[in-house]
Protein backbone atom coordinates (compact mmCIF):
# COMPACT_ATOMS: atom_id res chain seq x y z
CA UNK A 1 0.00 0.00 0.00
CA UNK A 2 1.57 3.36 -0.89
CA UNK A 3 2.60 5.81 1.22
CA UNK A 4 0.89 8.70 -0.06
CA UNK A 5 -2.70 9.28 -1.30
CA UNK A 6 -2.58 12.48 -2.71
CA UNK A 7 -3.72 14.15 -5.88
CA UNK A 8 -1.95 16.66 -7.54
CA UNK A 9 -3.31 20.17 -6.11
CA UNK A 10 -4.46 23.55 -8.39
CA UNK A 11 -1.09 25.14 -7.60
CA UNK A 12 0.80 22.10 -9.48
CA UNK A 13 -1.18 22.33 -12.41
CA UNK A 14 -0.44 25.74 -12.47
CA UNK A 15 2.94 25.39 -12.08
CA UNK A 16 2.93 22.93 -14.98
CA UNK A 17 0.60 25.42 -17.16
CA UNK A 18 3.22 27.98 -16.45
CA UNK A 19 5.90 25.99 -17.35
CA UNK A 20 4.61 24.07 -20.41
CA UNK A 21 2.65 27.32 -22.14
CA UNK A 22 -0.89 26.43 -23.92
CA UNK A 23 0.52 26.08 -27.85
CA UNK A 24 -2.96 24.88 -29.61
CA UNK A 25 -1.05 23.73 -32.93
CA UNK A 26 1.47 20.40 -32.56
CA UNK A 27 5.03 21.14 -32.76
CA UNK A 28 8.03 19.10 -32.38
CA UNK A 29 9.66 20.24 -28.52
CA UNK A 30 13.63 20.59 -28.69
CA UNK A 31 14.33 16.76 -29.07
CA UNK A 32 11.49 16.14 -31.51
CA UNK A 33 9.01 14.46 -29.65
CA UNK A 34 5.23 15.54 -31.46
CA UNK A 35 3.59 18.02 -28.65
CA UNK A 36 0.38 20.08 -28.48
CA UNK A 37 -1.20 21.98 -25.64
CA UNK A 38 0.08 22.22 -22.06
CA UNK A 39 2.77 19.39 -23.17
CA UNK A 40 0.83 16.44 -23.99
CA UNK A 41 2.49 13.87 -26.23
CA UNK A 42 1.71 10.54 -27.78
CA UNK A 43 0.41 8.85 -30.60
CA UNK A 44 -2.76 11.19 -31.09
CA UNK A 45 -0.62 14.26 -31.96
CA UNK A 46 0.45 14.83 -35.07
CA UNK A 47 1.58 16.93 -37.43
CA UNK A 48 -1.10 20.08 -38.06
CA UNK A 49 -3.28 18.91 -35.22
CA UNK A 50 -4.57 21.93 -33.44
CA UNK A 51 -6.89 21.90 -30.02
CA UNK A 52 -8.71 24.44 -27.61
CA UNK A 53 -7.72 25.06 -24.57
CA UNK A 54 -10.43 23.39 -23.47
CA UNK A 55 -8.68 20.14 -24.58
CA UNK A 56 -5.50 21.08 -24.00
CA UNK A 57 -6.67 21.11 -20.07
CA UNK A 58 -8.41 17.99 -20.36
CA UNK A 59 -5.21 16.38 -21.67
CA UNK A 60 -3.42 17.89 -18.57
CA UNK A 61 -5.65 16.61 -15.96
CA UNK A 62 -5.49 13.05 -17.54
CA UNK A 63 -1.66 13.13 -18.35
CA UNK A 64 -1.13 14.93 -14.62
CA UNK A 65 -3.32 11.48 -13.10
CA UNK A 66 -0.91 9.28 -14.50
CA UNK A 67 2.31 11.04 -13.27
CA UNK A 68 0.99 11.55 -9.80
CA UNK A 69 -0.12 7.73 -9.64
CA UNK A 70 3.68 7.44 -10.52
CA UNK A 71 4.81 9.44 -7.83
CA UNK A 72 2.50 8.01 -5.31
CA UNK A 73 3.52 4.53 -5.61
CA UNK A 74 6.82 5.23 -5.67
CA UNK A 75 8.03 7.01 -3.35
CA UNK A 76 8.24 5.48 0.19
CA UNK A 77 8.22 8.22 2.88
CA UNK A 78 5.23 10.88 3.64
CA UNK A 79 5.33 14.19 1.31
CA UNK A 80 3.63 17.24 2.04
CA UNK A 81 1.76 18.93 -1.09
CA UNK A 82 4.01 21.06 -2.22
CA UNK A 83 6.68 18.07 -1.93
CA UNK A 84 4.17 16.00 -4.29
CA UNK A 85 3.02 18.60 -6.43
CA UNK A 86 6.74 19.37 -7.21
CA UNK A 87 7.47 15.47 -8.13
CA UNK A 88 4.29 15.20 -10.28
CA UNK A 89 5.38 18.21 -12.38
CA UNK A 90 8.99 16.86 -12.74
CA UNK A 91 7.49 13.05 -13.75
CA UNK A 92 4.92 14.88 -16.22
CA UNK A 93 7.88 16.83 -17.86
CA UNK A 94 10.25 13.80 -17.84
CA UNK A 95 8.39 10.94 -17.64
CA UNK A 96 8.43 8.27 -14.98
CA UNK A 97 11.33 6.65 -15.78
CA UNK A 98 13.30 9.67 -14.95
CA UNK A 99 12.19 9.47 -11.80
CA UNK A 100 12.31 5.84 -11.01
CA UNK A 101 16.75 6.14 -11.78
CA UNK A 102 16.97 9.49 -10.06
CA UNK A 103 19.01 10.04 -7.62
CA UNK A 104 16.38 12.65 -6.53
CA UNK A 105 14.11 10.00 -5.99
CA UNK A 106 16.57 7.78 -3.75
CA UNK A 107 17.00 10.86 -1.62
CA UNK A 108 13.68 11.67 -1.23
CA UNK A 109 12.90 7.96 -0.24
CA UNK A 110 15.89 8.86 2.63
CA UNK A 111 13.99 11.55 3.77
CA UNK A 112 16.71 13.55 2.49
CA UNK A 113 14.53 16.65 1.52
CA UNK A 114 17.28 18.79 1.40
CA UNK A 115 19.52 16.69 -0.91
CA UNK A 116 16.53 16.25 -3.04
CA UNK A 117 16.26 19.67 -3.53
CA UNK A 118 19.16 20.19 -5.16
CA UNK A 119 18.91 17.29 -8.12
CA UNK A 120 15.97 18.94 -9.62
CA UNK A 121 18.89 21.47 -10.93
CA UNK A 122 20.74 18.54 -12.50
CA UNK A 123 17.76 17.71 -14.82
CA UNK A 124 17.85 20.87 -17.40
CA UNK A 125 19.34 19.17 -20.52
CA UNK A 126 17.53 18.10 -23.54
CA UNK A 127 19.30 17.28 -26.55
CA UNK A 128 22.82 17.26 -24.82
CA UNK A 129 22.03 20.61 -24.44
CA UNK A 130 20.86 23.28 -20.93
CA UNK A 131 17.53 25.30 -22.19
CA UNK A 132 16.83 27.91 -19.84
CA UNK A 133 13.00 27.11 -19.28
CA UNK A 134 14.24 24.09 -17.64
CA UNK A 135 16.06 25.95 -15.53
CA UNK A 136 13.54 27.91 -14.83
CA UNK A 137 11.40 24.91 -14.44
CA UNK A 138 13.58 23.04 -11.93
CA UNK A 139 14.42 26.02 -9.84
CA UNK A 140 10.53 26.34 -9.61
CA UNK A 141 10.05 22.80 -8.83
CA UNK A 142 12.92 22.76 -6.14
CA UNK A 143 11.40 26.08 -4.48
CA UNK A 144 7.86 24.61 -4.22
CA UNK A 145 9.43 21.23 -3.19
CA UNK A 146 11.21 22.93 -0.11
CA UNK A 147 8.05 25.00 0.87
């Protein structure tokens, strides 16, 4: 039985609004991967598919489920919400098998809050490359995290 119960609060999905931007039209995000409103990917977007944000925060809510399910049932000590809502917007942005070989994970599962903190910094590459809205992203996510 997990740990944690929680779902992933209006301040997290703002967060993640904030951080992914509505775009109603699919484009390809810096590594190519087929995207369309707050971030959603997979097999239904394609190229010249366009939504309303209606959609778009439809797609959120059902995408955001399956990343806090992730974080729920895998991590192993009790989180406040800010603590979850942080994780759920890293595994929605990364996906959960970032977060199952992080090293942010094993110190969170320590009860190392403060170490855990500081690996959301160490996840701002895409394409071998830093982008500065994931730096902007993960020094978001850490903040929340240590509130």
């Amino acid at each position: 039985m997990p740990v944690n119960n929680l779902t992933y609060s209006a301040n997290g999905v703002a967060l993640t609004e904030k951080s992914e931007g509505f775009v109603p039209t699919a484009y390809q995000d810096p590594v190519g991967v087929w995207t369309i409103g707050y971030g959603h990917t997979g097999p239904d977007v394609t190229p010249g598919l366009t939504i309303t944000l209606a959609q778009a925060q439809q797609l959120l809510q059902q995408d955001t489920v399956s990343a806090a399910s992730c974080v729920n049932n895998c991590v192993t000590v009790v989180l406040n919400q800010n603590q979850f809502d942080a994780l759920v917007d890293f595994t929605f942005n990364l996906g959960p098998k970032a977060l199952y070989s992080s090293t942010l994970l094993k110190d969170v599962n320590l009860g190392d809050f403060d170490s855990a903190a500081q690996q959301f910094g160490r996840w701002v590459y895409a394409g071998g490359k830093v982008l500065p809205g994931l730096v902007t992203r993960r020094a978001a996510e850490a903040a929340l995290f240590q509130t």
